[in-house]
N, C-alpha and C. Protein backbone atom coordinates (compact mmCIF):
# COMPACT_ATOMS: atom_id res chain seq x y z
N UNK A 1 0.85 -1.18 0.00
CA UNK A 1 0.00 0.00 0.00
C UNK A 1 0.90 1.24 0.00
N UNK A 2 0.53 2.25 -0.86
CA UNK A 2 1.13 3.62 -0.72
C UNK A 2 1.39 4.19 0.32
N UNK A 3 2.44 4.95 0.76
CA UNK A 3 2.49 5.71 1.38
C UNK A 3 2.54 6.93 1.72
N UNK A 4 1.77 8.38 1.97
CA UNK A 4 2.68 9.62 0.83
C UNK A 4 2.71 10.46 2.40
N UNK A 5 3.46 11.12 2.31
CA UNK A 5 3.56 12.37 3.32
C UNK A 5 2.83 13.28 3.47
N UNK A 6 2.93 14.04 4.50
CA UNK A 6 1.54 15.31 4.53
C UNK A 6 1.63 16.18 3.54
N UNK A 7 2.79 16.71 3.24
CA UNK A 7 3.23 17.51 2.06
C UNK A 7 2.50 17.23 0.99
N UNK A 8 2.55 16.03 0.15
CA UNK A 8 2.30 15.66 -0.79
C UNK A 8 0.89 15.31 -0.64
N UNK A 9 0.05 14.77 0.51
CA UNK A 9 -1.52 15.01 0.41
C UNK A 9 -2.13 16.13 0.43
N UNK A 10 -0.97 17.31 1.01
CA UNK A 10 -1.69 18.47 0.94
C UNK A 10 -1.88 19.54 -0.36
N UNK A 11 -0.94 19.00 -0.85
CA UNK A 11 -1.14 19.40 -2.03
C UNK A 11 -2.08 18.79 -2.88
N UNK A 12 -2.25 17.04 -3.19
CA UNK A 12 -3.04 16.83 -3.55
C UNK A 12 -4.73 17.06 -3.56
N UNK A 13 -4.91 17.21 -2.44
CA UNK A 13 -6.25 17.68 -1.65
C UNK A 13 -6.64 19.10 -2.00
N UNK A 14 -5.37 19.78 -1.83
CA UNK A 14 -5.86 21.55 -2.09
C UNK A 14 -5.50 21.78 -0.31
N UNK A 15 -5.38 21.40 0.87
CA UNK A 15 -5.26 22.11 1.69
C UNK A 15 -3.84 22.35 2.89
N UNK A 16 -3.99 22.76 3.49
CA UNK A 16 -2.49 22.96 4.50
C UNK A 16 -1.91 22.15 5.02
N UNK A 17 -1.29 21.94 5.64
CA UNK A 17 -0.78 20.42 6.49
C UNK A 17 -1.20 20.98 8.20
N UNK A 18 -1.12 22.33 7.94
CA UNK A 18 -1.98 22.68 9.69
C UNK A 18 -3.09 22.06 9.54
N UNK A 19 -4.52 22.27 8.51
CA UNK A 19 -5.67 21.83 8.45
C UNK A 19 -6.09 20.57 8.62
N UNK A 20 -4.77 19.85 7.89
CA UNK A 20 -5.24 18.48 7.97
C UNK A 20 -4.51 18.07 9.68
N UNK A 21 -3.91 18.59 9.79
CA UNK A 21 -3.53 18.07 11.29
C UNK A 21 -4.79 18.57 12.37
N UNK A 22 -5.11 19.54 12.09
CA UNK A 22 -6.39 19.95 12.91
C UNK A 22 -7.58 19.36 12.40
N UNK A 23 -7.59 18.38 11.19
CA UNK A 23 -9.03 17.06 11.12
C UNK A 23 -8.45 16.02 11.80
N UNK A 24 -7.63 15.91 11.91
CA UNK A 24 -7.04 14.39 12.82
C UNK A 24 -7.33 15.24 14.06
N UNK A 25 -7.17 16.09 14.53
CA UNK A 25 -6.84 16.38 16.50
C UNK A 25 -8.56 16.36 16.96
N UNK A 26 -9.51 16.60 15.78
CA UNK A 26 -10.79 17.13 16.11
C UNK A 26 -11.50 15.83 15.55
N UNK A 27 -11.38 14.57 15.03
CA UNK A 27 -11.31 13.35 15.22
C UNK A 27 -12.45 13.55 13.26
N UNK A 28 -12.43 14.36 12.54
CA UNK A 28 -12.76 14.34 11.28
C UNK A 28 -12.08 13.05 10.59
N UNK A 29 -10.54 13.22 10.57
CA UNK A 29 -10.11 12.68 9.56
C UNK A 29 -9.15 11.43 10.88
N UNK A 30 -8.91 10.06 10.25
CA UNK A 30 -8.27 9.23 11.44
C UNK A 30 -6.94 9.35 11.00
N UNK A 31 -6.18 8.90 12.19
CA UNK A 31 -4.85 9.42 12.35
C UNK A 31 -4.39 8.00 11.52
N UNK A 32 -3.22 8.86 10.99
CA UNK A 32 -2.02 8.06 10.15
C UNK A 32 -1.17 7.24 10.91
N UNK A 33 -0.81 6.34 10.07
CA UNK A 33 0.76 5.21 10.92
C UNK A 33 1.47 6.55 11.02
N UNK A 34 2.92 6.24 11.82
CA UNK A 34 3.80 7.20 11.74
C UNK A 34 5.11 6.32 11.77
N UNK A 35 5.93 6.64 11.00
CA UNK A 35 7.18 6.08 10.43
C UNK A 35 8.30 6.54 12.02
N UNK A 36 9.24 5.40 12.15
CA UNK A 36 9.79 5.44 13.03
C UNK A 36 10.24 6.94 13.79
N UNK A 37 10.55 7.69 12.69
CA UNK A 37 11.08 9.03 12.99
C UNK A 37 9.62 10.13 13.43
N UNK A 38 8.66 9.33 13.45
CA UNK A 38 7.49 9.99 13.96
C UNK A 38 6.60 10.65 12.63
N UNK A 39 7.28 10.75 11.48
CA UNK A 39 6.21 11.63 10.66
C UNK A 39 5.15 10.56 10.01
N UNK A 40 4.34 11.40 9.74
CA UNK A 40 3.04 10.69 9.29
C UNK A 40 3.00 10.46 7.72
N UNK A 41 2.09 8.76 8.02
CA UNK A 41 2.59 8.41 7.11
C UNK A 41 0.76 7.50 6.38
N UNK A 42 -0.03 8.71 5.20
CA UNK A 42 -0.72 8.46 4.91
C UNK A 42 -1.11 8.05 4.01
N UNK A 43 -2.46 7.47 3.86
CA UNK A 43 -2.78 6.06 2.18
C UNK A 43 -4.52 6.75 1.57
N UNK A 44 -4.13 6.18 0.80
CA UNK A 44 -5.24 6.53 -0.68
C UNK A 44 -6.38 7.02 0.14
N UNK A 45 -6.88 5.93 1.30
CA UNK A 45 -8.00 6.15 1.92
C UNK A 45 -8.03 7.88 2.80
N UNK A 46 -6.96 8.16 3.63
CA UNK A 46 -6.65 9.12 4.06
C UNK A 46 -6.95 10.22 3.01
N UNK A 47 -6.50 10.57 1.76
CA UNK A 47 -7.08 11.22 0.76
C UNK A 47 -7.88 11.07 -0.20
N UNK A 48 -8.88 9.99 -0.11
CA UNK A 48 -10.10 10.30 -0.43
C UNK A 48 -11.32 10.49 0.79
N UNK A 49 -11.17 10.76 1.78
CA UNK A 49 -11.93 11.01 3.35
C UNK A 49 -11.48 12.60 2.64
N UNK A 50 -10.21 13.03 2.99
CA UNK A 50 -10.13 14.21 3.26
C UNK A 50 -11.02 15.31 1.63
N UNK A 51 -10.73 14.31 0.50
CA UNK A 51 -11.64 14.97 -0.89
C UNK A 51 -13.12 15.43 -0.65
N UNK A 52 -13.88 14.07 0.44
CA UNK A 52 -14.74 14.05 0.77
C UNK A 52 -15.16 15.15 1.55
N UNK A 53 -14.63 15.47 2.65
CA UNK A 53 -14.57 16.58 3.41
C UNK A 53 -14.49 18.33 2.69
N UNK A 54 -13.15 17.70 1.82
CA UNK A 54 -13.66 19.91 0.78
C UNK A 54 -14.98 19.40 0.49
N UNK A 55 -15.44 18.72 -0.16
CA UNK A 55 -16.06 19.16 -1.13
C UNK A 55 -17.61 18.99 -0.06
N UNK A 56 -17.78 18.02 0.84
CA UNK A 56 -18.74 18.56 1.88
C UNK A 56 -18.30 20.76 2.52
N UNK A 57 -17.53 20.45 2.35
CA UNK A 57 -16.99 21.78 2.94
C UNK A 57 -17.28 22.95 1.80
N UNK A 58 -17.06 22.69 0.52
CA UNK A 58 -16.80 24.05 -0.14
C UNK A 58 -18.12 23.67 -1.18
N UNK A 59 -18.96 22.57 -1.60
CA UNK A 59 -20.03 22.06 -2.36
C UNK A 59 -21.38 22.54 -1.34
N UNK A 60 -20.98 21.84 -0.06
CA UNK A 60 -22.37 21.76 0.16
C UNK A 60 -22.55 22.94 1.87
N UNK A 61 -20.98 23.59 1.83
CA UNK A 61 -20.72 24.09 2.87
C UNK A 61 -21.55 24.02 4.24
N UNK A 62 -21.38 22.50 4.27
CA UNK A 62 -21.25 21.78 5.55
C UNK A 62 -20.35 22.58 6.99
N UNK A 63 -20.65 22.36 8.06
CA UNK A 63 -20.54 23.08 9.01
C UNK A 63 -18.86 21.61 9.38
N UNK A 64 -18.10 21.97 10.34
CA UNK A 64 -16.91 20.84 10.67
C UNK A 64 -18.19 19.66 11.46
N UNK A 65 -19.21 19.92 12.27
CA UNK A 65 -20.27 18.93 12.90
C UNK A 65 -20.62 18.36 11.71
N UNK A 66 -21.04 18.66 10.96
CA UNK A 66 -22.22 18.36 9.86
C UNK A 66 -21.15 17.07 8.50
N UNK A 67 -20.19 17.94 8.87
CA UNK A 67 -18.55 17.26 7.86
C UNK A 67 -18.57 15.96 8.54
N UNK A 68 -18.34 15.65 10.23
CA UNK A 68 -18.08 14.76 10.64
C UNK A 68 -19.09 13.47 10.31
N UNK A 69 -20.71 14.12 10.59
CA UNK A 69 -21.75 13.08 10.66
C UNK A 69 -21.99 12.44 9.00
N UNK A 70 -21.29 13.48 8.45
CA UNK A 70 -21.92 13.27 6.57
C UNK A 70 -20.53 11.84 6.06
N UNK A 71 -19.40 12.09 6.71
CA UNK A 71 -18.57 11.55 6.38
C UNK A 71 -18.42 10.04 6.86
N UNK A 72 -19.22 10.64 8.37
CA UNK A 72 -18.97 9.50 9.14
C UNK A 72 -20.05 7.95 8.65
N UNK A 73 -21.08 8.76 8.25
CA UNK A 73 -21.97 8.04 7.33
C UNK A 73 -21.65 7.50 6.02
N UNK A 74 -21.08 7.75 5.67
CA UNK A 74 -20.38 7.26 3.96
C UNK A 74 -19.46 6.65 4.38
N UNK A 75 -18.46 6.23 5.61
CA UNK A 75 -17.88 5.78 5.95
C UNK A 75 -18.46 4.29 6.40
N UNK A 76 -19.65 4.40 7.17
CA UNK A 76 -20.64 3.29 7.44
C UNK A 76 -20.93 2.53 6.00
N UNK A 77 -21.43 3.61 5.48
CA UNK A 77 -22.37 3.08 4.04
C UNK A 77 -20.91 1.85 3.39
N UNK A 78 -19.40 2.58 3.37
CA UNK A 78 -18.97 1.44 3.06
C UNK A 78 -18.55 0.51 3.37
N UNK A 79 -18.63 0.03 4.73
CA UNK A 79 -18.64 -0.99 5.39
C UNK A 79 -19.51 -1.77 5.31
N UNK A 80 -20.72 -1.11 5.37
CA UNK A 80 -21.94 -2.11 5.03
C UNK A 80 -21.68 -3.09 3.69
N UNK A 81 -21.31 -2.05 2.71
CA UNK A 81 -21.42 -2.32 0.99
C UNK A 81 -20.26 -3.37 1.10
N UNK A 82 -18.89 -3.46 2.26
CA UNK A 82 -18.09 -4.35 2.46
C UNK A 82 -18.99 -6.25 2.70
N UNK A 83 -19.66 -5.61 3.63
CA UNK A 83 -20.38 -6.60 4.39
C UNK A 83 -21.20 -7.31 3.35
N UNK A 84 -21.68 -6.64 2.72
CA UNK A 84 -22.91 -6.94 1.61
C UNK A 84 -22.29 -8.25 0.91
N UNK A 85 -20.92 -7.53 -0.04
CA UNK A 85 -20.18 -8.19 -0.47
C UNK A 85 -19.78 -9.48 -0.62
N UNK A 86 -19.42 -9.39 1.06
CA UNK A 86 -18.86 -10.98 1.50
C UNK A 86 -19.55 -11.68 1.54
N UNK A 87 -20.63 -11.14 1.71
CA UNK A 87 -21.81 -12.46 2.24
C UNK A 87 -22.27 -13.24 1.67
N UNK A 88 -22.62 -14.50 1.52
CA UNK A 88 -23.44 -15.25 0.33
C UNK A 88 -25.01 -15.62 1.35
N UNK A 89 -25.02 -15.51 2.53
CA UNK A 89 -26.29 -15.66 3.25
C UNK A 89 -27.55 -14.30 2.51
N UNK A 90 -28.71 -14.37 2.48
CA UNK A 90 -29.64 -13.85 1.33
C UNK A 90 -30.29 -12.42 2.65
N UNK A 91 -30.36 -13.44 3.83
CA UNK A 91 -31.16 -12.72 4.87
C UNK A 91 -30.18 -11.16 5.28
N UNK A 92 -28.80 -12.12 5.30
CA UNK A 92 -27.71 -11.00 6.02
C UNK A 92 -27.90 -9.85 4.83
N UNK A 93 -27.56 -10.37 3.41
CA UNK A 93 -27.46 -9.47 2.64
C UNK A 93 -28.68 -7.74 2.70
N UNK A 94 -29.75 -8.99 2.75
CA UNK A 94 -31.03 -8.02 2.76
C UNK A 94 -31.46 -6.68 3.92
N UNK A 95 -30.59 -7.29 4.87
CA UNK A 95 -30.32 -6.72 6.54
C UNK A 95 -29.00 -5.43 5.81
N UNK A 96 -28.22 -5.81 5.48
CA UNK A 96 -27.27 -4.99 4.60
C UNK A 96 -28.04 -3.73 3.77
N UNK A 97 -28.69 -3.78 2.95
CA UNK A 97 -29.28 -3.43 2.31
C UNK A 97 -30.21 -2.08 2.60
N UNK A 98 -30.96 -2.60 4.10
CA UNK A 98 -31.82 -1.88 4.52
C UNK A 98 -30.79 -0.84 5.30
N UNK A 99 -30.25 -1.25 5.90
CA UNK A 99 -28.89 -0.44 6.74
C UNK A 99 -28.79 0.76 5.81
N UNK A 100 -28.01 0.32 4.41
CA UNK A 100 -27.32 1.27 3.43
C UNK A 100 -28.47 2.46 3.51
N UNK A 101 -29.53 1.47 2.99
CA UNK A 101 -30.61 2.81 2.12
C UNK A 101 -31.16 3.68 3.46
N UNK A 102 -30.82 3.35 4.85
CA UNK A 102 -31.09 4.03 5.94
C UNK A 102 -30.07 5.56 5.61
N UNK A 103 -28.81 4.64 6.10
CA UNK A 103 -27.57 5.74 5.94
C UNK A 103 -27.71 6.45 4.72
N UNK A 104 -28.45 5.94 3.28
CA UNK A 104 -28.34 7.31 2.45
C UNK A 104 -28.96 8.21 1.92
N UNK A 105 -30.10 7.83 3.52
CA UNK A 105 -31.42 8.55 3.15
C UNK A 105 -31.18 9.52 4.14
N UNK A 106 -30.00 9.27 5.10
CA UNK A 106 -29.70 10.64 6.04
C UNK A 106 -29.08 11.57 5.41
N UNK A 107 -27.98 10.96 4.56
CA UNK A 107 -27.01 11.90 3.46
C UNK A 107 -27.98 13.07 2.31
N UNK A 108 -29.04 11.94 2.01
CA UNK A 108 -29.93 12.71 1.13
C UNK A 108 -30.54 14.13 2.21
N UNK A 109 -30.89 13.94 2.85
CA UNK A 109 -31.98 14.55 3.88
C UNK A 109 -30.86 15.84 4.23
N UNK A 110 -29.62 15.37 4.57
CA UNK A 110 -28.44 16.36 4.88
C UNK A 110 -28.32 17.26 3.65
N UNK A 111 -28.17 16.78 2.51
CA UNK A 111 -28.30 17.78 1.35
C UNK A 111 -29.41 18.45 0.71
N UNK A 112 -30.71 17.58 1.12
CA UNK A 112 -31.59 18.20 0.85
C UNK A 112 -31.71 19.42 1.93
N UNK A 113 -31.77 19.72 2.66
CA UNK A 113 -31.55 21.24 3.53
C UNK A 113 -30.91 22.19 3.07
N UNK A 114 -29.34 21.64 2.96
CA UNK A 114 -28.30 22.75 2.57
C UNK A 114 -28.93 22.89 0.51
N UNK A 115 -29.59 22.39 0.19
CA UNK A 115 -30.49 23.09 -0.93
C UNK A 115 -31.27 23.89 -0.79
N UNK A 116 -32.24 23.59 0.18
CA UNK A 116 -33.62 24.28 0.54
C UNK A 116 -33.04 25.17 1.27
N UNK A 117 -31.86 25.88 1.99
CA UNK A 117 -31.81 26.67 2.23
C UNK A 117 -30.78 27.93 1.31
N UNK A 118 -30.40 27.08 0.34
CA UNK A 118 -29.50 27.54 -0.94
C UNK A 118 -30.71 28.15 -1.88
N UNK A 119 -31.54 27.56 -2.16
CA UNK A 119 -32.92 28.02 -3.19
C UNK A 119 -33.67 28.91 -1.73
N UNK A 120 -33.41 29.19 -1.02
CA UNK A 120 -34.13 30.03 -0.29
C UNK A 120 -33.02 31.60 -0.42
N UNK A 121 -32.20 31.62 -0.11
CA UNK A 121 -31.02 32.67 -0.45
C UNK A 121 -31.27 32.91 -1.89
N UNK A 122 -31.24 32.22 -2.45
CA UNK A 122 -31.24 32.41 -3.99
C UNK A 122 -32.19 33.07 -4.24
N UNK A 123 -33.50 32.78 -4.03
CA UNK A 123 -34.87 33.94 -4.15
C UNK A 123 -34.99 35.18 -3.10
N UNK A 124 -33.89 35.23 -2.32
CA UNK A 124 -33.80 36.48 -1.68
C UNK A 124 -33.34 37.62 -2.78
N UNK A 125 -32.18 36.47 -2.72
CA UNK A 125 -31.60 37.86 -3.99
C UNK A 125 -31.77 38.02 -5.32
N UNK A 126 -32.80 37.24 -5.95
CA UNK A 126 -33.84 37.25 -6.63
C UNK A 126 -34.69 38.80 -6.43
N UNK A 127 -35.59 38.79 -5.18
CA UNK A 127 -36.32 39.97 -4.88
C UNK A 127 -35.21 41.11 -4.80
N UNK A 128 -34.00 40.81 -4.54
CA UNK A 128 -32.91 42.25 -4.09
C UNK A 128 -32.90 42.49 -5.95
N UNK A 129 -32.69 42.15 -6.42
CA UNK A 129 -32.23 42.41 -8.08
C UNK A 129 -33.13 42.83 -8.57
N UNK A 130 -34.40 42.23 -8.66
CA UNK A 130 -36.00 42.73 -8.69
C UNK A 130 -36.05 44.29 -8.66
N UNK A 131 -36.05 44.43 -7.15
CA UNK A 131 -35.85 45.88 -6.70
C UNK A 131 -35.34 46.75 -7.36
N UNK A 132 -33.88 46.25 -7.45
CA UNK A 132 -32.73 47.30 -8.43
C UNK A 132 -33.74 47.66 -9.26
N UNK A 133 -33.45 46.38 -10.26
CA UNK A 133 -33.85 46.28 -11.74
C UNK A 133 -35.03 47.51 -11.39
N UNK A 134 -36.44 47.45 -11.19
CA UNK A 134 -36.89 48.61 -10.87
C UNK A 134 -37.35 49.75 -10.41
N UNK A 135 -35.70 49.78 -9.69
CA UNK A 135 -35.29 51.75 -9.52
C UNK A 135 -34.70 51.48 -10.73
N UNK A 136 -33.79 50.89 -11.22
CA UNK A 136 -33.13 51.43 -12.36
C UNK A 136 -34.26 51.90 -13.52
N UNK A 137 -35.23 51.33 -13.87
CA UNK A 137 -36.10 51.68 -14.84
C UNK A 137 -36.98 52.97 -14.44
N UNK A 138 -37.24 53.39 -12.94
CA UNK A 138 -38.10 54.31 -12.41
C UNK A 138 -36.93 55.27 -12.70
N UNK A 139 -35.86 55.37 -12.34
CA UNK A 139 -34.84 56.55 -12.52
C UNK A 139 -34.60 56.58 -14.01
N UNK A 140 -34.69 55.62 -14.54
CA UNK A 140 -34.44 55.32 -16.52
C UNK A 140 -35.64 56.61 -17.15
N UNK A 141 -36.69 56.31 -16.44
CA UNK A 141 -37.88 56.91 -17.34
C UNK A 141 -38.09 58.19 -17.14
């Protein structure tokens, strides 16, 4: 398995190596092996959690609470989808199943808000432009 340094995930990711050390201390992102000399030493999974996180962060501008529970759930969802997998029993699978569509009906429900309150802003400033638009035509005429 890969190994890459903070340097090099932080760049990959887009963010600092303070930031990502402050998702590990605040329990977002899980802590890395660390190579004898102590530095950290992180894998594919470590940067696709943290991809997950911008883009909860800068897509759906998720709150760091909201980052943890959204992530922490897609994190479930693939364990389950692990579980699913292995199984050749029909019952376990189906028990699997119901789990997932639980967990991604919270994810849905989580984004459906940060919409409904995105299309709510959005028709604010809808009516603010409105407005402009006519003073500009009352002062036009």
């Amino acid at each position: 398995m890969d190994k890459f340094k903070i340097d090099d995930v932080a760049k990959e990711c887009g963010l600092t190596k303070r930031t990502i050390r402050y998702y590990e201390e605040i329990g977002v992102l899980f802590p890395p092996e660390r190579s004898e000399g102590g530095m950290r030493l992180y894998t594919r999974k470590h940067i696709e959690r943290l991809n997950q996180i911008v883009n909860a962060r800068d897509v759906l501008g998720f709150s760091l609470m909201e980052i943890l529970n959204f992530v922490s759930v897609r994190e479930k969802l693939g364990e389950h989808r692990d579980s699913y997998s292995k199984s050749e029993e029909a019952e376990h699978k189906l028990q699997q199943l119901v789990e997932m569509k639980e967990m991604a009906s919270q994810q849905l429900a989580m984004v459906d808000e940060k919409l409904a309150k995105m299309i709510e802003f959005r028709k604010e400033i809808e009516k603010m432009q409105q407005r402009i638009d006519e003073g500009i035509t009352k002062m036009s005429t």
